[in-house]
N, C-alpha and C. Protein backbone atom coordinates (compact mmCIF):
# COMPACT_ATOMS: atom_id res chain seq x y z
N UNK A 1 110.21 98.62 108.84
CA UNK A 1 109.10 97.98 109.55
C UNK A 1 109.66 96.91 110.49
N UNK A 2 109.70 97.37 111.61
CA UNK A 2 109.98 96.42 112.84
C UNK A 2 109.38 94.64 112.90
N UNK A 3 108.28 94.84 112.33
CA UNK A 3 107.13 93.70 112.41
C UNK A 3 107.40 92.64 111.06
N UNK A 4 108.50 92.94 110.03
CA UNK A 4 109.18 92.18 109.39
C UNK A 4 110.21 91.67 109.50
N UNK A 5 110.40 90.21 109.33
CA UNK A 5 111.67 89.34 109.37
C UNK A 5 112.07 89.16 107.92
N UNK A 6 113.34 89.76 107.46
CA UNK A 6 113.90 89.62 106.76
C UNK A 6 114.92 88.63 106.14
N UNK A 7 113.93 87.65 106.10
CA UNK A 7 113.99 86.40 105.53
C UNK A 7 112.93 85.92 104.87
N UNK A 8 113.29 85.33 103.77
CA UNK A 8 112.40 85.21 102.71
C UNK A 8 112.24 84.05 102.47
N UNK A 9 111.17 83.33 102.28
CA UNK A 9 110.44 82.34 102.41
C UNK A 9 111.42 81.35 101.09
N UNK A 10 110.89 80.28 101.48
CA UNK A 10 111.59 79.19 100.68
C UNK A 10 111.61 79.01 99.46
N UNK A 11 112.49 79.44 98.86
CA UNK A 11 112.15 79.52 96.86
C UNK A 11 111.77 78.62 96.60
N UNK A 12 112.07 77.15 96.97
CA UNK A 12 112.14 75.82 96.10
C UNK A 12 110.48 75.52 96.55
N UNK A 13 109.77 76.20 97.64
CA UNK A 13 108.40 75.89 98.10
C UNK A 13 107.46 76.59 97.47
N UNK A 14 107.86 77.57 96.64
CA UNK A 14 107.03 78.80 95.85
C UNK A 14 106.70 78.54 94.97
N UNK A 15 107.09 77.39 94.16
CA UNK A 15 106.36 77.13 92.93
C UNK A 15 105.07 76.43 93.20
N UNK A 16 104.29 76.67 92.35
CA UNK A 16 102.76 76.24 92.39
C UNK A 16 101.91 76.91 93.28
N UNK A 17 102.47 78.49 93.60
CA UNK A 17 101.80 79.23 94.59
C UNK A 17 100.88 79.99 94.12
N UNK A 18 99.32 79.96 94.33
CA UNK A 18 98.03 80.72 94.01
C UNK A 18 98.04 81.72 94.63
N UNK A 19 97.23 82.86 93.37
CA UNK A 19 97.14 84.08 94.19
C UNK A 19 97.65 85.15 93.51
N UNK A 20 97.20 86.63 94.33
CA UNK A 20 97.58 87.92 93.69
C UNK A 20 97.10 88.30 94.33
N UNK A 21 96.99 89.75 93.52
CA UNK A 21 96.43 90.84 93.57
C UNK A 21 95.23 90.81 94.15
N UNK A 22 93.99 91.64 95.27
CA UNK A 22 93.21 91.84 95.68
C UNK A 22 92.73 93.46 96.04
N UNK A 23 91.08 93.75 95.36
CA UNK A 23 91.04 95.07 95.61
C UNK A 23 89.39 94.93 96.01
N UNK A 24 89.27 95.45 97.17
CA UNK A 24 88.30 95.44 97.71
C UNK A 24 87.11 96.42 97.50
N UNK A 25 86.21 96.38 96.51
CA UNK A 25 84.91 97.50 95.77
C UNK A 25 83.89 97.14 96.25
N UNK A 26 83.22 98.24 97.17
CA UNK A 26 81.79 98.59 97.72
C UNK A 26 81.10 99.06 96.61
N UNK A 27 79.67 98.13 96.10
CA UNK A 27 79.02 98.12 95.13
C UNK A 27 77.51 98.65 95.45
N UNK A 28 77.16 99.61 95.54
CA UNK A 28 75.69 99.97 95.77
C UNK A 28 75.46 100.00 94.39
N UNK A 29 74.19 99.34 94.02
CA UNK A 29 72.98 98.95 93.16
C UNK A 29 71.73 99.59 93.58
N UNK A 30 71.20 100.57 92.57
CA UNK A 30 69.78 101.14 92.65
C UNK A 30 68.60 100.55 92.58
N UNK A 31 67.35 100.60 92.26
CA UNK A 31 66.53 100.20 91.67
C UNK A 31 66.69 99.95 90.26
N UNK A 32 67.39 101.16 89.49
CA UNK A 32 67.14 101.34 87.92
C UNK A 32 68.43 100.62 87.63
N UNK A 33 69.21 99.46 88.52
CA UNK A 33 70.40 98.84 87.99
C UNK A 33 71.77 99.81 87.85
N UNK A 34 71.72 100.96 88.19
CA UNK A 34 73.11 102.04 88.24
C UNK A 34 73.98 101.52 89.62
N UNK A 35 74.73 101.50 89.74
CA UNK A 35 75.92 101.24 90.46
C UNK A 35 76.45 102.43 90.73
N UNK A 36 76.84 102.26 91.59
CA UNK A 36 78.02 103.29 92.70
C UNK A 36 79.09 102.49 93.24
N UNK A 37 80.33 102.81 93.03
CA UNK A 37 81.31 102.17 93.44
C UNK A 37 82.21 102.95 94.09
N UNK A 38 82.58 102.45 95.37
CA UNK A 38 83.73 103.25 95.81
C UNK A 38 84.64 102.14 96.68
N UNK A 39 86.05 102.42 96.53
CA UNK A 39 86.92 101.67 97.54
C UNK A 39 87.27 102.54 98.93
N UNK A 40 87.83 101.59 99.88
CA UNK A 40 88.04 102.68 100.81
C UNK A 40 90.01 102.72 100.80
N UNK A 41 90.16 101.75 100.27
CA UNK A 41 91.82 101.51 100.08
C UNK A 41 92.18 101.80 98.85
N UNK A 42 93.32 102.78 98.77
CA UNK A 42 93.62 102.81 97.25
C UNK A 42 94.75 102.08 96.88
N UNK A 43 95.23 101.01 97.49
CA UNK A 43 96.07 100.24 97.75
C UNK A 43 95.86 98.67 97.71
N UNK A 44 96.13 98.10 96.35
CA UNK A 44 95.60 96.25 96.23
C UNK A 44 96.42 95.55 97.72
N UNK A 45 96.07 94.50 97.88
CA UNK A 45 96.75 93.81 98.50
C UNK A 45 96.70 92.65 98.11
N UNK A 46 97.61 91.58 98.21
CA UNK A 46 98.26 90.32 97.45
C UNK A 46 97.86 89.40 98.50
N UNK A 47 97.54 88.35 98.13
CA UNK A 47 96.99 86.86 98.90
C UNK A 47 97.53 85.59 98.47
N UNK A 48 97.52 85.30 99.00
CA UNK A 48 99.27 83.80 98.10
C UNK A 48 98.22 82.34 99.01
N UNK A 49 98.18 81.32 98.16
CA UNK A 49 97.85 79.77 99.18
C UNK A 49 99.75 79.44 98.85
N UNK A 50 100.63 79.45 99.89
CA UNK A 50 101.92 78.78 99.48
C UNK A 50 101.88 77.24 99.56
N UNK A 51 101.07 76.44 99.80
CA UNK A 51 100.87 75.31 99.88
C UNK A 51 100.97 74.27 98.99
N UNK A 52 100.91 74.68 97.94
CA UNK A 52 101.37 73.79 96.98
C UNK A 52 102.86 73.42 96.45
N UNK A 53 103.67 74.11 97.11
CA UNK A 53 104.83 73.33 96.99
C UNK A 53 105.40 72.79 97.93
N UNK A 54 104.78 72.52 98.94
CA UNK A 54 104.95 71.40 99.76
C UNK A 54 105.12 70.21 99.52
N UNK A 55 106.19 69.21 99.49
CA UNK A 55 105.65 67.86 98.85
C UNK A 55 106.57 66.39 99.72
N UNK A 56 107.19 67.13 100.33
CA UNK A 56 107.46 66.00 101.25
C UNK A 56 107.79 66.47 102.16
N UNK A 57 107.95 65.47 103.04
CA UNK A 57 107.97 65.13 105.06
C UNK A 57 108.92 66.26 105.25
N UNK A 58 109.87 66.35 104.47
CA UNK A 58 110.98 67.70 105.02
C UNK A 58 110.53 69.03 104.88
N UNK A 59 109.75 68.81 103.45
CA UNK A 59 108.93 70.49 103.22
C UNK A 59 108.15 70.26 104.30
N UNK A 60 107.70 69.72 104.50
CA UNK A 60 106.76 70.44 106.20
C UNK A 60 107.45 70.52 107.43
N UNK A 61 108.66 69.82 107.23
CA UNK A 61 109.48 70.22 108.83
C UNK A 61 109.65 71.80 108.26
N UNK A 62 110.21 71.63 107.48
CA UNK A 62 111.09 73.27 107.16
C UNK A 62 109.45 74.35 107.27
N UNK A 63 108.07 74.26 106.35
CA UNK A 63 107.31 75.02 107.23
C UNK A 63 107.09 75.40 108.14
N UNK A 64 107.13 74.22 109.00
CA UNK A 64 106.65 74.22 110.98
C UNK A 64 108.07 74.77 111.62
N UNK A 65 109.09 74.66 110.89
CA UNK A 65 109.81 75.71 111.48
C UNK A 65 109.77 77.00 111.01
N UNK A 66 109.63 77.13 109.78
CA UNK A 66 109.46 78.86 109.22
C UNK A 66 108.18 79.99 110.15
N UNK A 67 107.04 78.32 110.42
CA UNK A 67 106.40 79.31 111.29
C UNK A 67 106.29 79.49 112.47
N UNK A 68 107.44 78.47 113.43
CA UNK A 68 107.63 78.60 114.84
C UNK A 68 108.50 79.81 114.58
N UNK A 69 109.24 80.32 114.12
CA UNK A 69 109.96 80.96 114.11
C UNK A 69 109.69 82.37 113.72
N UNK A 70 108.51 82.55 113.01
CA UNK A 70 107.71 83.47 112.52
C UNK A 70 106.75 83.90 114.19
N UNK A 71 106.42 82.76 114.87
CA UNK A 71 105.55 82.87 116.13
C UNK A 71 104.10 83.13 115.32
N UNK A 72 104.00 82.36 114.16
CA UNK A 72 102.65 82.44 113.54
C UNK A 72 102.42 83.74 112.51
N UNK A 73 101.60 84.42 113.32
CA UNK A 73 101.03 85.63 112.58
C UNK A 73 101.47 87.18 112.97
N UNK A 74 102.49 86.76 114.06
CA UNK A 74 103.03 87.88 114.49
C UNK A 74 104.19 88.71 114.06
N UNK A 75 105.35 88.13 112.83
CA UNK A 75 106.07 88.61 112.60
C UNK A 75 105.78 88.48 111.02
N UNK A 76 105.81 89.14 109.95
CA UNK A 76 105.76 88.94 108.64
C UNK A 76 107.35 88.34 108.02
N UNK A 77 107.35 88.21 106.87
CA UNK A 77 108.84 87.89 106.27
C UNK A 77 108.65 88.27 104.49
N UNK A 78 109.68 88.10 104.03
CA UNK A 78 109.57 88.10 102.62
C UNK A 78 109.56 87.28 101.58
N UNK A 79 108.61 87.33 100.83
CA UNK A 79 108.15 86.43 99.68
C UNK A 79 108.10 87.15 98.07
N UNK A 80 108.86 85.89 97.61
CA UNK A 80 109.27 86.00 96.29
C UNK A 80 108.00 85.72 95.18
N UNK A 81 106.91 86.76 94.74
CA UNK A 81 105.75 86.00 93.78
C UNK A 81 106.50 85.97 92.53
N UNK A 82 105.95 84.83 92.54
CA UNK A 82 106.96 83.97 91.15
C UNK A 82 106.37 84.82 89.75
N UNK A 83 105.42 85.67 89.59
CA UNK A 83 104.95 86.11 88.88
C UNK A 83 105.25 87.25 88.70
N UNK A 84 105.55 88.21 89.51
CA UNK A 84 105.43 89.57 90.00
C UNK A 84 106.86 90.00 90.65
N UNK A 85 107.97 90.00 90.35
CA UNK A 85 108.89 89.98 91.82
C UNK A 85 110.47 90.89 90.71
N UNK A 86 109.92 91.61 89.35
CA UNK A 86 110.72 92.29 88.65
C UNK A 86 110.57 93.84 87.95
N UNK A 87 111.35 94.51 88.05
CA UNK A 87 110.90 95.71 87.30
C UNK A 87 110.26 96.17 86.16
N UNK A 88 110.59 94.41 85.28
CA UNK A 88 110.22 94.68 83.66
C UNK A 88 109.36 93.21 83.67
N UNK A 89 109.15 93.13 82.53
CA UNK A 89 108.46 91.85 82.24
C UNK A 89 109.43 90.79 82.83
N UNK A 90 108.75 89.86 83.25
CA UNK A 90 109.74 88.80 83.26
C UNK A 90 110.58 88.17 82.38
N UNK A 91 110.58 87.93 81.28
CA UNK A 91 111.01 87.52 80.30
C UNK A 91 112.03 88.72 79.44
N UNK A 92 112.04 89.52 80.21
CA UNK A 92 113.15 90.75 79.78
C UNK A 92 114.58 90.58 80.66
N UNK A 93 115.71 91.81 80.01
CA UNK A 93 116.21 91.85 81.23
C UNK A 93 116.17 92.92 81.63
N UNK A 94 116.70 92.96 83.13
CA UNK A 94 116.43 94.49 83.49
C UNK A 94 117.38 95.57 82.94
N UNK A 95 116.80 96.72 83.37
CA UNK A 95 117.68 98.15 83.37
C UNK A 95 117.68 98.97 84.01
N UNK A 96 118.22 100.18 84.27
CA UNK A 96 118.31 100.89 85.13
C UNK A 96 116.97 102.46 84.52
N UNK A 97 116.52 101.74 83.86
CA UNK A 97 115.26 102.81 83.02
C UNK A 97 114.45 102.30 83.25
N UNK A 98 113.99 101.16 83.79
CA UNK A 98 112.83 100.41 83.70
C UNK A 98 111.34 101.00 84.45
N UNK A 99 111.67 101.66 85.29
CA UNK A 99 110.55 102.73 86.15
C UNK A 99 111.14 104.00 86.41
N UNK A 100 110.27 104.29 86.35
CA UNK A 100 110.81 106.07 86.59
C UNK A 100 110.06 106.60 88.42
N UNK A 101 110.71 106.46 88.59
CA UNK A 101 110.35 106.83 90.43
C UNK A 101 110.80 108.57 90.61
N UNK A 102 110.96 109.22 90.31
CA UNK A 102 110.89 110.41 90.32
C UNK A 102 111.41 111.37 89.65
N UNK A 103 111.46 112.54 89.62
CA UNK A 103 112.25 114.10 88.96
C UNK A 103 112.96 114.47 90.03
N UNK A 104 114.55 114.95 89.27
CA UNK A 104 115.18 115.82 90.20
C UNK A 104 114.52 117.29 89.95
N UNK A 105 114.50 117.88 91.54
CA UNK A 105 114.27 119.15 91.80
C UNK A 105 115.82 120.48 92.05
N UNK A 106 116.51 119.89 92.22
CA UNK A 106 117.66 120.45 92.41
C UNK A 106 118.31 120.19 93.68
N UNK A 107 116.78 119.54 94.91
CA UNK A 107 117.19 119.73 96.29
C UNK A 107 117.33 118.27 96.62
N UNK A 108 116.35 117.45 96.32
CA UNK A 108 115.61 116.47 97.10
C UNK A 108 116.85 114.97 96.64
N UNK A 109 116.86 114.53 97.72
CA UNK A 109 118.33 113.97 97.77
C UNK A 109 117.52 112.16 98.11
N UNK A 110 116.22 112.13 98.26
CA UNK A 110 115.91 110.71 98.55
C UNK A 110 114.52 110.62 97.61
N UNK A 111 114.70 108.97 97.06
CA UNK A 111 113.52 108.64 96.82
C UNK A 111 113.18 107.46 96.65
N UNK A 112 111.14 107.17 96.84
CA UNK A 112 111.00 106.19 96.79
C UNK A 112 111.05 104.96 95.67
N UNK A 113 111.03 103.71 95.94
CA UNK A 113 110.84 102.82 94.75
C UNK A 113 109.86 102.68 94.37
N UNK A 114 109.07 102.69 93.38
CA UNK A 114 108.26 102.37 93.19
C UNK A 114 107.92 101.68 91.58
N UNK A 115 106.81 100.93 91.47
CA UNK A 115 106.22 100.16 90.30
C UNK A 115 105.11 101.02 89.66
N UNK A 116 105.23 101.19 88.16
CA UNK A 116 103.90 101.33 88.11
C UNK A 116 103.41 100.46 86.60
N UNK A 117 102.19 100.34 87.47
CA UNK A 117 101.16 99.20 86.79
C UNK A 117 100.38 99.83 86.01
N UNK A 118 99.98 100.35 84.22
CA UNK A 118 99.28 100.81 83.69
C UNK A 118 99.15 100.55 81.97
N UNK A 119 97.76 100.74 81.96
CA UNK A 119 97.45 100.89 80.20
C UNK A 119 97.14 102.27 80.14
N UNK A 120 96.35 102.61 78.73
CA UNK A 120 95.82 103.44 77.77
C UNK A 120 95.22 104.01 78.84
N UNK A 121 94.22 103.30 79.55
CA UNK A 121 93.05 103.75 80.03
C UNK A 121 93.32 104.48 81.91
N UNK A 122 94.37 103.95 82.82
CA UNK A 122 94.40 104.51 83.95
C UNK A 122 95.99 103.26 84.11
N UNK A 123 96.39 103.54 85.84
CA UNK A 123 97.55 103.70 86.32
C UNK A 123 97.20 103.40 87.84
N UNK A 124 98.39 102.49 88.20
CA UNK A 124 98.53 102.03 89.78
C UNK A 124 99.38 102.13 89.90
N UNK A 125 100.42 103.06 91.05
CA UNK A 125 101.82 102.99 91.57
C UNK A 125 101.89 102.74 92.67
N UNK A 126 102.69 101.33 92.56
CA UNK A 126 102.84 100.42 93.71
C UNK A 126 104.42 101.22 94.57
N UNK A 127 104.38 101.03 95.71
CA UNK A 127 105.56 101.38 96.45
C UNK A 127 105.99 99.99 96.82
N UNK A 128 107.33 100.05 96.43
CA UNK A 128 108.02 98.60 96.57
C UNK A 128 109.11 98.99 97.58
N UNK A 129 109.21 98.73 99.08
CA UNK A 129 109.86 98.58 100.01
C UNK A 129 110.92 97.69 100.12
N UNK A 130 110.95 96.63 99.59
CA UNK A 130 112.33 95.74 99.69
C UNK A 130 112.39 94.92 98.51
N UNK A 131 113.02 96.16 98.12
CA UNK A 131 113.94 95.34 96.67
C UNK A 131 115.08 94.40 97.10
N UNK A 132 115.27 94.05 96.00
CA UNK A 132 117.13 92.87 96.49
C UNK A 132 118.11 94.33 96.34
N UNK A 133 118.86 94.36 97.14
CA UNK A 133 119.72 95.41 97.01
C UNK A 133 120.54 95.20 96.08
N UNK A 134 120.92 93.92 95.83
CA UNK A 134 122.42 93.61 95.10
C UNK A 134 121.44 93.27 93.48
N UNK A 135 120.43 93.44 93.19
CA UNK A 135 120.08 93.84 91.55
C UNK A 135 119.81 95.44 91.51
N UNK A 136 119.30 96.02 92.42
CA UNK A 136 119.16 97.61 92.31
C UNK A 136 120.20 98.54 91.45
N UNK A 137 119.33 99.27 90.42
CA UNK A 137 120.15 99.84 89.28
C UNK A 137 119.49 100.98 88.95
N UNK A 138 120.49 101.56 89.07
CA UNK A 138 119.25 103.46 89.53
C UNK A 138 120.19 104.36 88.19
N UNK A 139 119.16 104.90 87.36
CA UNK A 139 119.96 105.74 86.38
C UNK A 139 119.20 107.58 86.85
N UNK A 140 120.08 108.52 86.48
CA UNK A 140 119.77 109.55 86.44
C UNK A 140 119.60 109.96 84.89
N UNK A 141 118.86 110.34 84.53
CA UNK A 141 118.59 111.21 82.99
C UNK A 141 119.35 109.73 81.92
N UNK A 142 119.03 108.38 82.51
CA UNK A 142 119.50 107.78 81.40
C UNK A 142 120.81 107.40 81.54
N UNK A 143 121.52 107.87 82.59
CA UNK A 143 122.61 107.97 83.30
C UNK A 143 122.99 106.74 84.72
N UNK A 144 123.33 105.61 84.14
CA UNK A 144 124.03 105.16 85.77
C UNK A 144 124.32 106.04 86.69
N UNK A 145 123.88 106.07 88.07
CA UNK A 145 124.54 107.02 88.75
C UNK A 145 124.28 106.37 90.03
N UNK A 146 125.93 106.59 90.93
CA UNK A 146 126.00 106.31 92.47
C UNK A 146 125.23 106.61 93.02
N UNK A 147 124.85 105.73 94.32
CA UNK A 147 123.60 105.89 95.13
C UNK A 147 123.68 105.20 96.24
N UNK A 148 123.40 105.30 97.17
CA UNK A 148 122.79 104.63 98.39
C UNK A 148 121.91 103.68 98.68
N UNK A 149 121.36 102.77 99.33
CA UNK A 149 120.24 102.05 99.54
C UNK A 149 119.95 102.26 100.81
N UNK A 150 119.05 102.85 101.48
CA UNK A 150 118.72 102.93 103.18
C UNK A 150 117.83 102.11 103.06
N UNK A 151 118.08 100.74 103.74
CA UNK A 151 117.21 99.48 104.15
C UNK A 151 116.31 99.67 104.92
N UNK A 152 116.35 100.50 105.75
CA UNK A 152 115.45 100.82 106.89
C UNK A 152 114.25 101.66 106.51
N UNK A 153 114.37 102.72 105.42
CA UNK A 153 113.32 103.43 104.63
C UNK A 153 112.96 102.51 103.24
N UNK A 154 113.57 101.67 102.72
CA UNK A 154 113.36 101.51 101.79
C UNK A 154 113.53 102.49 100.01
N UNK A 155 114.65 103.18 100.56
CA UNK A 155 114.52 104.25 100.00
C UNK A 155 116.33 104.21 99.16
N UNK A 156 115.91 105.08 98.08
CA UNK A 156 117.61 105.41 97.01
C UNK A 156 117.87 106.90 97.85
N UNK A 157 119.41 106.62 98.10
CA UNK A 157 119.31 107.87 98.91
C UNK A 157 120.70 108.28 97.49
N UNK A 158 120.94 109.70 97.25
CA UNK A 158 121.98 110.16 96.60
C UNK A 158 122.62 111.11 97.54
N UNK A 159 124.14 111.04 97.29
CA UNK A 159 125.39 112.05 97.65
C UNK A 159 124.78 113.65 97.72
N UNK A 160 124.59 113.89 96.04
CA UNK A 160 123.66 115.23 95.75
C UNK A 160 122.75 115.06 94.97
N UNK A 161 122.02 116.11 95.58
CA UNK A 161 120.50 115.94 94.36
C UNK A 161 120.73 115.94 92.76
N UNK A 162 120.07 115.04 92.21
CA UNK A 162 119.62 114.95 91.07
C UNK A 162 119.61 116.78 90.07
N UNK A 163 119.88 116.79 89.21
CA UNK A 163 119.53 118.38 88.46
C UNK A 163 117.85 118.14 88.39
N UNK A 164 117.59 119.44 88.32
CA UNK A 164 116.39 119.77 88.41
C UNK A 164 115.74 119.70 86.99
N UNK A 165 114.67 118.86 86.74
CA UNK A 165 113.93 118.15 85.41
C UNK A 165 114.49 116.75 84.43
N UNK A 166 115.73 116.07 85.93
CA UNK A 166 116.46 114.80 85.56
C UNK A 166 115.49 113.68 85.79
N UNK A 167 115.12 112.91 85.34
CA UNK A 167 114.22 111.58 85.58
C UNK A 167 114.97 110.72 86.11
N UNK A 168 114.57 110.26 87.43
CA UNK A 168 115.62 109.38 88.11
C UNK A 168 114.19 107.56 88.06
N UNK A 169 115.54 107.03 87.43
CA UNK A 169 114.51 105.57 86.97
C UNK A 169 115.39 104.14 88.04
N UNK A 170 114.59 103.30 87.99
CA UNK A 170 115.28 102.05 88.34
C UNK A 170 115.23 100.95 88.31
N UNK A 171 115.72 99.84 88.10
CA UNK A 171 115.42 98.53 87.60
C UNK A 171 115.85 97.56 89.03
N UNK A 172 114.99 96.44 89.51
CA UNK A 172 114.98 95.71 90.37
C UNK A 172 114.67 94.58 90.18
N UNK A 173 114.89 93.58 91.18
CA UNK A 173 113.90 92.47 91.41
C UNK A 173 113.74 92.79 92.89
N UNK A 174 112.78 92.45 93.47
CA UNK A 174 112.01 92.91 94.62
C UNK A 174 110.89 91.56 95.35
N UNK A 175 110.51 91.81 96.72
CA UNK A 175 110.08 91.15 97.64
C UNK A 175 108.43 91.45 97.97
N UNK A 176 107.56 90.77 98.02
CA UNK A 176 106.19 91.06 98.91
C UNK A 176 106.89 90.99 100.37
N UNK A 177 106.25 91.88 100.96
CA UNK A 177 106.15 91.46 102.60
C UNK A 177 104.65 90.71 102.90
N UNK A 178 105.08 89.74 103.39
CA UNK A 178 103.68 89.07 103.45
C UNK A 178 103.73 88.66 105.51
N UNK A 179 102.52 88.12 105.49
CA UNK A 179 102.76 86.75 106.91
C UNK A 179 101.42 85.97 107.03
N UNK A 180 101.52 85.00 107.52
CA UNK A 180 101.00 83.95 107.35
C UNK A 180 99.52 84.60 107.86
N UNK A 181 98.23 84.02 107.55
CA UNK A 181 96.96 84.70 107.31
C UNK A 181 96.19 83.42 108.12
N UNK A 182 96.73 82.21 109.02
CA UNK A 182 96.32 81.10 109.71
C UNK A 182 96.71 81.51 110.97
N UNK A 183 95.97 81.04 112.32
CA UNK A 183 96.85 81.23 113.95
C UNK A 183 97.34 79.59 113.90
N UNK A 184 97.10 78.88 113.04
CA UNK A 184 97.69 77.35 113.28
C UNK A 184 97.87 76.90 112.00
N UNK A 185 99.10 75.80 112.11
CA UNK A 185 99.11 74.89 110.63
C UNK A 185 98.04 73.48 110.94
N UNK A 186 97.31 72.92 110.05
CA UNK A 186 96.51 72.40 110.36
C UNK A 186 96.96 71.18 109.40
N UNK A 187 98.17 70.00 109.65
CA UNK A 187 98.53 69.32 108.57
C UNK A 187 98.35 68.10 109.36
N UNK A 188 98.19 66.64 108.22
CA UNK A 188 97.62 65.34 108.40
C UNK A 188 99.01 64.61 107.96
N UNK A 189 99.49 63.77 108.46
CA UNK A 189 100.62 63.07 107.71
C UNK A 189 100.28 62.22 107.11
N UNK A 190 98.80 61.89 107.46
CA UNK A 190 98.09 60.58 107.07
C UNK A 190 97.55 60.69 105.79
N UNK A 191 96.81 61.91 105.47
CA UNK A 191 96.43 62.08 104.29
C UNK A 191 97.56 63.06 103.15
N UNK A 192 98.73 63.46 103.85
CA UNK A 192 99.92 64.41 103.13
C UNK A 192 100.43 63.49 102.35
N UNK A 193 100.61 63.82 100.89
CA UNK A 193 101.24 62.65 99.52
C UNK A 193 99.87 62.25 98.98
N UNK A 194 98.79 61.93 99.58
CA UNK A 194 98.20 61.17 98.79
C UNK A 194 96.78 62.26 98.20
N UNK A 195 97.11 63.43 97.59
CA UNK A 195 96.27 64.28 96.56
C UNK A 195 95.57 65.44 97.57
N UNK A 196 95.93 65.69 99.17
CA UNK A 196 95.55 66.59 99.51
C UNK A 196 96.66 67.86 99.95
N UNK A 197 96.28 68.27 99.15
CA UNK A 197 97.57 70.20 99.40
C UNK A 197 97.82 70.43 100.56
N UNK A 198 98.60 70.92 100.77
CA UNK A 198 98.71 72.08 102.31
C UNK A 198 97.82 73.46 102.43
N UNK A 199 97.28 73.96 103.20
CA UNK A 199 96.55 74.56 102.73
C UNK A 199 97.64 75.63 103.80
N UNK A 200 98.15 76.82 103.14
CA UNK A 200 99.04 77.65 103.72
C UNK A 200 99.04 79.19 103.44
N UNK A 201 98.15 79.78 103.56
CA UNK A 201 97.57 81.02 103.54
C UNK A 201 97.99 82.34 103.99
N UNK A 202 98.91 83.33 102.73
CA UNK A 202 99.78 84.67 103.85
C UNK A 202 98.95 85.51 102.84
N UNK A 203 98.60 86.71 103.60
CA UNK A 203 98.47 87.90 103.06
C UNK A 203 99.50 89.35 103.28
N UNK A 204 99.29 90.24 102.54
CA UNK A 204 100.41 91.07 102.09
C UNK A 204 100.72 92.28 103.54
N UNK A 205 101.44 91.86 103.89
CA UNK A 205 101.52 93.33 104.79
C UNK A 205 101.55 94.57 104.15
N UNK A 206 100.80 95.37 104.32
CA UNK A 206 100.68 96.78 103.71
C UNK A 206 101.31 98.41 104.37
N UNK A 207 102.19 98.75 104.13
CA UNK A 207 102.45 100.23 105.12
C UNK A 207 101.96 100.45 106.52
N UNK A 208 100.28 100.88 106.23
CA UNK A 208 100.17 101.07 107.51
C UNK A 208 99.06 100.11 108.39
N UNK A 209 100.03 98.83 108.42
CA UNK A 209 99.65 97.53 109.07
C UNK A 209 100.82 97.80 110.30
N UNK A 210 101.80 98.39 110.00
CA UNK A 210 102.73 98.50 111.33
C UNK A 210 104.09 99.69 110.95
């Protein structure tokens, strides 16, 4: 994605950052109280206030440059959710089993990353585009196995295909693509320190946003 800067937002500014997940449900209501629900995206998207770890005169130089440099709302970058940003629980460590992103067929020599989010009851598989390359840990059948990273697809590329009915899994820590969700920063020096936040608003760039 051309429309991302691959640079990732300020770790030490990420703590105390609000926000997640967002899924947008069209609710028709009858007379007799029955509901109809349908989405038109089958795809959440993530909403972050980064503003709260702002806390002094330098954290806001270093903003007002992250977003001159961003040119606002025009270029996205990458953000670390302090919540969300690993293959396994957080409190685990990783492995190279931790998701299972596809089956070898005998042929198919690339594949995507992906998350998936599920209970008992149903399942969300997130496509994760920019992992950290240097934690990426890709097993075949349970198997470490050499691999590629194409940055540009986002994608595990292999030498040769996988055997055919091999489970190819992988363990990461990984990036939102986000960009700032304001056309201006709107900050007070006068009232900054004394109990009012930054108010600093990115939402998630999604696939086919660019």
């Amino acid at each position: 994605m051309n429309d991302i800067h691959h640079i990732v937002f300020p770790l030490a500014l990420s703590y105390g950052t609000r926000g997640g997940p967002q899924r947008v449900t069209e609710i028709a209501t009858a007379v007799s109280g029955r509901e109809q629900r349908n989405t038109k995206l089958s795809q959440s998207r993530r909403r972050y206030d980064l503003g709260a770890g702002v806390k002094s005169t330098d954290d806001l130089e270093t903003i007002i440059t992250f977003f001159e440099a961003r040119m606002g709302q025009l270029y996205g970058f990458l953000f670390r959710d302090p919540l969300d940003h690993k293959s396994c629980s957080l409190s685990k460590e990783m492995s190279g089993d931790d998701q299972i992103i596809g089956e070898g067929d005998g042929a198919q020599t690339v594949f995507i990353i992906t998350k998936t989010y599920s209970d008992s009851a149903g399942q969300y598989v997130r496509d994760i585009r920019f992992p950290d390359p240097q934690t990426l840990l890709i097993n075949i059948a349970g198997t470490p196995a050499p691999f590629t990273f194409d940055a540009a697809g986002g994608t595990v590329v292999f030498d040769a295909p996988p055997p055919a009915g091999s489970v190819i899994s992988a363990g990461y820590e990984f990036y939102t693509p986000v960009r700032f969700d304001t056309p201006r920063l709107d900050i007070s020096l006068e009232t900054f320190g004394a109990g009012q936040a930054v108010n600093l608003p990115v939402t998630e760039v999604l696939p086919h946003d660019g």
